[in-house]
PDB file of N, CA and C in Angstrom:
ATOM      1  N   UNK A   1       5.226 114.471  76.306  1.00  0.00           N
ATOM      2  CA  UNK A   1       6.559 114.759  76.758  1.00  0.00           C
ATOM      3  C   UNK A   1       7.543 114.105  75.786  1.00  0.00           C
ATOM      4  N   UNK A   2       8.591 115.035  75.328  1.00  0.00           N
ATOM      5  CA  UNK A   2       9.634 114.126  74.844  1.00  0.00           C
ATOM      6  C   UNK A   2      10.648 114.239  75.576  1.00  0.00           C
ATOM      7  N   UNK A   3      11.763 113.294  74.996  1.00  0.00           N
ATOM      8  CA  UNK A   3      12.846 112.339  75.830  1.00  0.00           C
ATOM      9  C   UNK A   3      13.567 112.003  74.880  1.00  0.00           C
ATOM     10  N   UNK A   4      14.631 112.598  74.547  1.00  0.00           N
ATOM     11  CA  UNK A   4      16.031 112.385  73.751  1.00  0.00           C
ATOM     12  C   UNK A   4      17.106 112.233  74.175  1.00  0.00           C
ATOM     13  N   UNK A   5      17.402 110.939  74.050  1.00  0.00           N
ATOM     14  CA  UNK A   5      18.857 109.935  75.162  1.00  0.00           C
ATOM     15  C   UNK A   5      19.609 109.786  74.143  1.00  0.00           C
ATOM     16  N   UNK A   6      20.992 108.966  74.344  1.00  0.00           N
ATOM     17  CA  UNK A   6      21.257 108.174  73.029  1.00  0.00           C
ATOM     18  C   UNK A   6      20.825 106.708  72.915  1.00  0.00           C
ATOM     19  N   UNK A   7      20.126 106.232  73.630  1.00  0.00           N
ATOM     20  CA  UNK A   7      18.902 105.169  73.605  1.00  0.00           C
ATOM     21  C   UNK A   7      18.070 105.496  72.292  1.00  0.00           C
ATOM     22  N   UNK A   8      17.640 106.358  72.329  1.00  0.00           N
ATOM     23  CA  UNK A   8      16.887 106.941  71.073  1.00  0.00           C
ATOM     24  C   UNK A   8      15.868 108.434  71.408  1.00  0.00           C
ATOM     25  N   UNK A   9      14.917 108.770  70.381  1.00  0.00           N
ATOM     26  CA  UNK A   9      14.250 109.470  70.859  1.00  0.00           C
ATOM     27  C   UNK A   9      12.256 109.326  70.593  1.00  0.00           C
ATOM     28  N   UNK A  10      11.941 109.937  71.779  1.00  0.00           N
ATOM     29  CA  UNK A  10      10.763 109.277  72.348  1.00  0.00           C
ATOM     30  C   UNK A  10       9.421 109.968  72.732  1.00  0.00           C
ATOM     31  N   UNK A  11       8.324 109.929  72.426  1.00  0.00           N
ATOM     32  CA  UNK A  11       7.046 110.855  72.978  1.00  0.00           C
ATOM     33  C   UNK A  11       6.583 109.987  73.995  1.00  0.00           C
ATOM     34  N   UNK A  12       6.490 110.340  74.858  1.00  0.00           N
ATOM     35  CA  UNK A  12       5.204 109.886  75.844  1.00  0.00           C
ATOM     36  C   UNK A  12       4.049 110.349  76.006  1.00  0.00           C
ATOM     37  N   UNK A  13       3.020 109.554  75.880  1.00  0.00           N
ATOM     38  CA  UNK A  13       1.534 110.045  75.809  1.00  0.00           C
ATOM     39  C   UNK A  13       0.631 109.526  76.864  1.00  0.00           C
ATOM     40  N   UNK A  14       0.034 110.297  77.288  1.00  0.00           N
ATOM     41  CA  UNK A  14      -1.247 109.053  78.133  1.00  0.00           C
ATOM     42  C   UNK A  14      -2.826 108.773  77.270  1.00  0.00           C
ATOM     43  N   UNK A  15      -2.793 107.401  77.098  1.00  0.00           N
ATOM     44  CA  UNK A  15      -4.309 107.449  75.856  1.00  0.00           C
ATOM     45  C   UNK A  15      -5.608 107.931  76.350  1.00  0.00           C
ATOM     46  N   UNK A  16      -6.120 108.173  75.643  1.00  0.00           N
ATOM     47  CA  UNK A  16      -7.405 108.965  75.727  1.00  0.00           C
ATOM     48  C   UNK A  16      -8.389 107.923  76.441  1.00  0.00           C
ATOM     49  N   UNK A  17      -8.579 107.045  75.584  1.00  0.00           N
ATOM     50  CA  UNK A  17      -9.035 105.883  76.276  1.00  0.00           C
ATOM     51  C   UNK A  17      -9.291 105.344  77.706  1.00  0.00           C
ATOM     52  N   UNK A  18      -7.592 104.609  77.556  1.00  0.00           N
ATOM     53  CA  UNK A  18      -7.153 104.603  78.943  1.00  0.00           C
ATOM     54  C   UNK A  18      -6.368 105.264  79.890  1.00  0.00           C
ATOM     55  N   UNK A  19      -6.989 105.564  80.905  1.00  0.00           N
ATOM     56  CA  UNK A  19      -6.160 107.244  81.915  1.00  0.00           C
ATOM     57  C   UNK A  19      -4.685 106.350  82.768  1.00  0.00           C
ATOM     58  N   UNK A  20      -5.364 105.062  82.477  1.00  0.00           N
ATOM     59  CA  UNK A  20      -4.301 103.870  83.304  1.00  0.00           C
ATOM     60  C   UNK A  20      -2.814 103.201  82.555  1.00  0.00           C
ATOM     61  N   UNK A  21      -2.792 104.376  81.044  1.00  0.00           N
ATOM     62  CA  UNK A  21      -1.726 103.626  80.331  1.00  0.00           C
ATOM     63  C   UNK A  21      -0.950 104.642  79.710  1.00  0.00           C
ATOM     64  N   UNK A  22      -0.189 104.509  79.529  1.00  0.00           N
ATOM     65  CA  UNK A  22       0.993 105.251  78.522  1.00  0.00           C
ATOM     66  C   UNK A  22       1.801 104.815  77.186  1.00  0.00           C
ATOM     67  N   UNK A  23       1.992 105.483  76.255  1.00  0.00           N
ATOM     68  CA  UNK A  23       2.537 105.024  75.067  1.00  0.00           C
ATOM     69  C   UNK A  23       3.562 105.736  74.935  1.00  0.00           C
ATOM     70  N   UNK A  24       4.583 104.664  74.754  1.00  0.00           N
ATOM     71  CA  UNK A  24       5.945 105.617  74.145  1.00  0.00           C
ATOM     72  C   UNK A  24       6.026 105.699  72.976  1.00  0.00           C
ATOM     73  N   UNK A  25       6.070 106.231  72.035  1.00  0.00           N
ATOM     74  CA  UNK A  25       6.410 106.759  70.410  1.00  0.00           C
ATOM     75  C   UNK A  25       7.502 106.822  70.150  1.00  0.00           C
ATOM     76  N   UNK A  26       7.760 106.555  69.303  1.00  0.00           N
ATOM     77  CA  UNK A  26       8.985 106.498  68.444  1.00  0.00           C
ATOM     78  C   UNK A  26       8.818 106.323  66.396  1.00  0.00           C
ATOM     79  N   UNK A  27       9.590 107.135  66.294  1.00  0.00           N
ATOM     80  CA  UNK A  27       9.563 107.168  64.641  1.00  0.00           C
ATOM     81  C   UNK A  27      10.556 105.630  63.963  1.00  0.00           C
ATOM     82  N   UNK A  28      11.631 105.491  64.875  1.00  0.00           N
ATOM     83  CA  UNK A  28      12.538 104.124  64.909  1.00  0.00           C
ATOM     84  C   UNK A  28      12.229 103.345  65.165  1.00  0.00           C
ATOM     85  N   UNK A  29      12.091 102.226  65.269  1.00  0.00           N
ATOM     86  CA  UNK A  29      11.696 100.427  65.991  1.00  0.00           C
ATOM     87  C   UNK A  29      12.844 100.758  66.907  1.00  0.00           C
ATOM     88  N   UNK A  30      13.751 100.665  66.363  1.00  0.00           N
ATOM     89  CA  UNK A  30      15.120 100.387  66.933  1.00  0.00           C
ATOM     90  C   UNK A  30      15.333 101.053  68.300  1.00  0.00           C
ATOM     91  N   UNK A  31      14.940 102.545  68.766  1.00  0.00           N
ATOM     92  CA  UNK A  31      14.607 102.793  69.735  1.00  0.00           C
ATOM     93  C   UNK A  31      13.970 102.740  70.756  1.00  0.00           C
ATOM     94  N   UNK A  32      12.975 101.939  70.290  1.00  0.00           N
ATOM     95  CA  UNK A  32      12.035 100.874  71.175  1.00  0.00           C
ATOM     96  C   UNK A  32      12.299 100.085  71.850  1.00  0.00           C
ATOM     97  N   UNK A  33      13.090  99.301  70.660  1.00  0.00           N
ATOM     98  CA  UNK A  33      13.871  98.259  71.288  1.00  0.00           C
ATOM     99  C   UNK A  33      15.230  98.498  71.936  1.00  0.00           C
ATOM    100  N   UNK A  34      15.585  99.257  71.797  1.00  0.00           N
ATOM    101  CA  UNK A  34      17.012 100.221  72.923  1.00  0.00           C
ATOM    102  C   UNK A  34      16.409  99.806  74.261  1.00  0.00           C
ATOM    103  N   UNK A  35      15.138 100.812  74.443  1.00  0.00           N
ATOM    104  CA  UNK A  35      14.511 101.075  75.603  1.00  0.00           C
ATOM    105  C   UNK A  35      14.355  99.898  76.283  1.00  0.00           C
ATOM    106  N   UNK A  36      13.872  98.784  75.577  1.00  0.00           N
ATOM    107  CA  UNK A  36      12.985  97.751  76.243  1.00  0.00           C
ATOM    108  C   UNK A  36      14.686  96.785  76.690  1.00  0.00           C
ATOM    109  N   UNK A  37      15.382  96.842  75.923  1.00  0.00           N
ATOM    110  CA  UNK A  37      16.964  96.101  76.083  1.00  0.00           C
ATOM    111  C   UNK A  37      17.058  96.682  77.908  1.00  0.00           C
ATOM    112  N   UNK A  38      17.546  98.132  77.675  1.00  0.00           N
ATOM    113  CA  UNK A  38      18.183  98.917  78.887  1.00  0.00           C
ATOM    114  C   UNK A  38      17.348  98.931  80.073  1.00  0.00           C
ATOM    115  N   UNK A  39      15.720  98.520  79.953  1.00  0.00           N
ATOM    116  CA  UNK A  39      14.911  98.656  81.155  1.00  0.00           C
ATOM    117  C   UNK A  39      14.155  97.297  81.137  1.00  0.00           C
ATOM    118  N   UNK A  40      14.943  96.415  82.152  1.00  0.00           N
ATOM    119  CA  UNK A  40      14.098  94.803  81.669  1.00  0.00           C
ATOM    120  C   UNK A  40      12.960  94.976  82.439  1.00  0.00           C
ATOM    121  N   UNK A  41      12.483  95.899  83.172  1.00  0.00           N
ATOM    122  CA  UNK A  41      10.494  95.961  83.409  1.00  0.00           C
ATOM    123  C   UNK A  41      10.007  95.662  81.930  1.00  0.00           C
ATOM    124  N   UNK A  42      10.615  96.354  80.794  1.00  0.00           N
ATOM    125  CA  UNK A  42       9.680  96.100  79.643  1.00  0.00           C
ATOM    126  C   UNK A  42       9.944  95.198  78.824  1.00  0.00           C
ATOM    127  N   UNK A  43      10.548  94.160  79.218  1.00  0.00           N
ATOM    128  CA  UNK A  43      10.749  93.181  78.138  1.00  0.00           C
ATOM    129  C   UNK A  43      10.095  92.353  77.647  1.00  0.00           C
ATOM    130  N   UNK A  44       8.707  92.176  78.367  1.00  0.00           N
ATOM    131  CA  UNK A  44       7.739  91.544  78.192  1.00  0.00           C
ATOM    132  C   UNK A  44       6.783  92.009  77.380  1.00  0.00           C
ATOM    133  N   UNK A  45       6.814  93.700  77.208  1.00  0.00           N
ATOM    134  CA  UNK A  45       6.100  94.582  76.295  1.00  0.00           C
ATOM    135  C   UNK A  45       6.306  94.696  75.036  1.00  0.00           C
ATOM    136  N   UNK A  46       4.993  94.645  74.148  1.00  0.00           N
ATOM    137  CA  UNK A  46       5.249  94.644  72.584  1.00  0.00           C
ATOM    138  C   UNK A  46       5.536  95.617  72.687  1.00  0.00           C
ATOM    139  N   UNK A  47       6.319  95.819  70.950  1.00  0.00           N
ATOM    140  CA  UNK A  47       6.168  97.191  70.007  1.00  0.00           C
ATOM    141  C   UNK A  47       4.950  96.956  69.196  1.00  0.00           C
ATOM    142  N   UNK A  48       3.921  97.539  69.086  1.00  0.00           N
ATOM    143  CA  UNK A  48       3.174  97.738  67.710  1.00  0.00           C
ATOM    144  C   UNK A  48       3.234  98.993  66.789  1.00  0.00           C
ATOM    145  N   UNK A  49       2.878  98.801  66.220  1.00  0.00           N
ATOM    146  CA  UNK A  49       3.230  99.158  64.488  1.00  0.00           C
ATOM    147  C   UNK A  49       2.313  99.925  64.294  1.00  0.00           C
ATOM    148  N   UNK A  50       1.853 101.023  63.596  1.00  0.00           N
ATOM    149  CA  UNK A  50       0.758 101.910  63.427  1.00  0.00           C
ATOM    150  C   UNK A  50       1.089 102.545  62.243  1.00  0.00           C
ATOM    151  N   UNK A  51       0.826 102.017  60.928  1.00  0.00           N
ATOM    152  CA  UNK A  51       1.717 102.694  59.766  1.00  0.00           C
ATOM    153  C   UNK A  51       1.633 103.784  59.660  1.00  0.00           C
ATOM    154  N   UNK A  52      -0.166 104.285  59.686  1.00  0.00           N
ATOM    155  CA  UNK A  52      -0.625 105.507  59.203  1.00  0.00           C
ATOM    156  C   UNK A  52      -0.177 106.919  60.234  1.00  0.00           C
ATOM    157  N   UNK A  53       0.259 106.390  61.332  1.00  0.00           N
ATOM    158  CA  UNK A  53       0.813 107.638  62.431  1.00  0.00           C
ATOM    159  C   UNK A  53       2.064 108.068  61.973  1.00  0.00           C
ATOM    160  N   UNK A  54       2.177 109.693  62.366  1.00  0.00           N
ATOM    161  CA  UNK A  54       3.322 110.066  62.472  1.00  0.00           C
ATOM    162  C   UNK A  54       4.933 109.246  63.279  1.00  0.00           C
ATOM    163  N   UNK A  55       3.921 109.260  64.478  1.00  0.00           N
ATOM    164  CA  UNK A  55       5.016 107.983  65.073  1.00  0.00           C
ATOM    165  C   UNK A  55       4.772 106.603  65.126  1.00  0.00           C
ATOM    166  N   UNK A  56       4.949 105.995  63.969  1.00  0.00           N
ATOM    167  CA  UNK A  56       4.425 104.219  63.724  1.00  0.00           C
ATOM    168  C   UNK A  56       4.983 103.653  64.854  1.00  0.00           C
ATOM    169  N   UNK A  57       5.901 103.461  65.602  1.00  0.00           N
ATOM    170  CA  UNK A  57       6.410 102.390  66.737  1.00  0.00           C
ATOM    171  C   UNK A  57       5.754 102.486  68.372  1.00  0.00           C
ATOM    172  N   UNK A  58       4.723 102.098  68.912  1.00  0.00           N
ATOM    173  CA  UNK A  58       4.639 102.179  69.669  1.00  0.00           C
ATOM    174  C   UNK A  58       4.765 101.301  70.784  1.00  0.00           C
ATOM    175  N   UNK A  59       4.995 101.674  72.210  1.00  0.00           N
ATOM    176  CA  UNK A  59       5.052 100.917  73.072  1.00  0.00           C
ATOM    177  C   UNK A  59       4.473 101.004  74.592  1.00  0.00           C
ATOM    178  N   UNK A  60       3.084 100.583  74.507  1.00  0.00           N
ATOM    179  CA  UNK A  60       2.103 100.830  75.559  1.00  0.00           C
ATOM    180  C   UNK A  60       2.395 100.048  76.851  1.00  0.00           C
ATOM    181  N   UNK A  61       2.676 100.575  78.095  1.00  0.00           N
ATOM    182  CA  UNK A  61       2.913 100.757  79.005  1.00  0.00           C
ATOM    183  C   UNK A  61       1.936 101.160  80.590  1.00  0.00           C
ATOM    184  N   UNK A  62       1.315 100.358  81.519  1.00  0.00           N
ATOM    185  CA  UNK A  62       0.927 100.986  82.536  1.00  0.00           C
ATOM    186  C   UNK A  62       1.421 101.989  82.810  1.00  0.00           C
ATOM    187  N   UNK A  63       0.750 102.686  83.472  1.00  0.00           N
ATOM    188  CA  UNK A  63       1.433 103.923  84.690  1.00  0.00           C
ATOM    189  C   UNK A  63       1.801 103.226  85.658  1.00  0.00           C
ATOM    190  N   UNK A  64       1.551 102.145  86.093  1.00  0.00           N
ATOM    191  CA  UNK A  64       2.199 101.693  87.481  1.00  0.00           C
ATOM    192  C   UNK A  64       3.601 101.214  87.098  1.00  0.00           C
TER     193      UNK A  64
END
């Protein structure tokens, strides 16, 4: 799913892996960190870095 605010813009994925988690994508850091500013549930959540992806910024997330 994408999600284009002026927060930034964003993929959501659920990992293959885990059926219990979600990743937000982003091509920006900076939108990451928008997100995580405007919604303090995630402030405790990294961004990691994934050079070789299309969308390097990610930010993994429960479903709950």
């Amino acid at each position: 799913m994408w999600i284009a605010r002026k927060l930034g813009f964003y993929s959501i994925v659920q990992t293959r892996e885990n059926k219990d988690l979600f990743i937000v994508r982003a091509r920006a850091e900076k939108d990451l960190q928008n997100l995580k500013n405007a919604l303090p549930v995630l402030k405790n959540h990294e961004i990691k870095i994934t050079k070789q992806a299309d969308y390097p910024f990610r930010l993994p997330i429960p479903k709950k």
